[in-house]
C-alpha atoms as a PDB file:
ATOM      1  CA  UNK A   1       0.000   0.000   0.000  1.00  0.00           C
ATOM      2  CA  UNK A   2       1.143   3.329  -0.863  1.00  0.00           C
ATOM      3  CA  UNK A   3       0.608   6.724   0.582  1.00  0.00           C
ATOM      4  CA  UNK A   4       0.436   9.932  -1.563  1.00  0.00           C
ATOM      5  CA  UNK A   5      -0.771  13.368  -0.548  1.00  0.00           C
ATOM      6  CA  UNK A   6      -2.802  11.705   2.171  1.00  0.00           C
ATOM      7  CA  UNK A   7      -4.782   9.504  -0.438  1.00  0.00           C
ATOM      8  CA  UNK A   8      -3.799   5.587   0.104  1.00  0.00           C
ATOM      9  CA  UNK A   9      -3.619   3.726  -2.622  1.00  0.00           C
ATOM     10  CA  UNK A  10      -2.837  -0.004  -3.680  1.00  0.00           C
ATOM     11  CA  UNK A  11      -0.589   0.949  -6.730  1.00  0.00           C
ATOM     12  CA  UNK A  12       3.486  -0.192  -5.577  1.00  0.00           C
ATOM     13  CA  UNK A  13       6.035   2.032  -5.662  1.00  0.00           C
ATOM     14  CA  UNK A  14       7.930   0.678  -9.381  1.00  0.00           C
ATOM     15  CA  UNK A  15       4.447   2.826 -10.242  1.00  0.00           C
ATOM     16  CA  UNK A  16       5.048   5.771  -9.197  1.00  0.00           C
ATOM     17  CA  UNK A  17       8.622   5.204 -10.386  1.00  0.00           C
ATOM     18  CA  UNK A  18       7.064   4.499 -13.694  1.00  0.00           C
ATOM     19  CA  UNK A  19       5.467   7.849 -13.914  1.00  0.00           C
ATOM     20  CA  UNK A  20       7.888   9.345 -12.991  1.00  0.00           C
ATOM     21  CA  UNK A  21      10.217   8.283 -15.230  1.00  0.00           C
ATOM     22  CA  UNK A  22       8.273   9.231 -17.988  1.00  0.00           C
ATOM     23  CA  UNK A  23       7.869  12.686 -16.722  1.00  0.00           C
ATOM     24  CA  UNK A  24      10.949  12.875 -16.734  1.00  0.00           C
ATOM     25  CA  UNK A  25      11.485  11.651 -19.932  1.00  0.00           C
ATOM     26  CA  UNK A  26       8.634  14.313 -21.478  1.00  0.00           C
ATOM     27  CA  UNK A  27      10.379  16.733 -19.698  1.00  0.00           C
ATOM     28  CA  UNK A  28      14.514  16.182 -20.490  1.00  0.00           C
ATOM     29  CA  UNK A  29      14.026  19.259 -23.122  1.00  0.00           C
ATOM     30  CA  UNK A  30      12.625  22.104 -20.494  1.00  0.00           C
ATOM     31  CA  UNK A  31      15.872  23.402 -19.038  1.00  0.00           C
ATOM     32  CA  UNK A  32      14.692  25.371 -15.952  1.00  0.00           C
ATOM     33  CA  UNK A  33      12.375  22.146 -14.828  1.00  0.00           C
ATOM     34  CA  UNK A  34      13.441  19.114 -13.194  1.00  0.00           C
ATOM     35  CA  UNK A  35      12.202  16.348 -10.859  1.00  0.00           C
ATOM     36  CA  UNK A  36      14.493  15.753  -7.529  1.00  0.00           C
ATOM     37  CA  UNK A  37      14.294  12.435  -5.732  1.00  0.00           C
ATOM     38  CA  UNK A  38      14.250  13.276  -2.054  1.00  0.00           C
ATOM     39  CA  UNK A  39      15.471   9.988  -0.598  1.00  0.00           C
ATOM     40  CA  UNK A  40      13.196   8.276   1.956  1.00  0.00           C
ATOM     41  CA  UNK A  41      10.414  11.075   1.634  1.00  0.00           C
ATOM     42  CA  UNK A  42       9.489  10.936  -2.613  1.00  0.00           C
ATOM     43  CA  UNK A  43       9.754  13.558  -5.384  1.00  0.00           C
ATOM     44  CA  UNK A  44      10.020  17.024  -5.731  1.00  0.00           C
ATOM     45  CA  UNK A  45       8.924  19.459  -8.982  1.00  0.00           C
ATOM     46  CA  UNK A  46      11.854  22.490  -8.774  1.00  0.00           C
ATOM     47  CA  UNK A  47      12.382  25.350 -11.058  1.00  0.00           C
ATOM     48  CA  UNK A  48      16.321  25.501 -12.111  1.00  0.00           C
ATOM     49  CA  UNK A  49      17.701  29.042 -11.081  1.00  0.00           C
ATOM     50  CA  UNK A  50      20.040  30.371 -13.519  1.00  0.00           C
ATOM     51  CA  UNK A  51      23.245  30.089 -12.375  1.00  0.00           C
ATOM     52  CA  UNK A  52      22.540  26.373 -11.938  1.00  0.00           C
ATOM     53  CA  UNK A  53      22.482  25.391 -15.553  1.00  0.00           C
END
């Protein structure tokens, strides 16, 4: 069982991981967007400042 936003759900994590993947994938031409993998806690959207590219 997996918890997401407070919803519960009976989807497994390699879902999620799916998803995200693809996202990721959709996304690996938008320069000042990425998705960050905060270890034990999930995923997080973030907006690339400039000097980090």
């Amino acid at each position: 069982m997996l918890a997401t936003l407070g919803y519960v759900s009976e989807s497994g994590e390699d879902t999620v991981k799916t998803h995200i993947s693809r996202l990721r994938n959709r996304l690996k031409d938008v320069d000042d967007f990425q998705i960050i993998t905060i270890k034990g806690l999930g995923y997080k959207a973030e907006l690339v400042k400039e000097k980090e590219r």
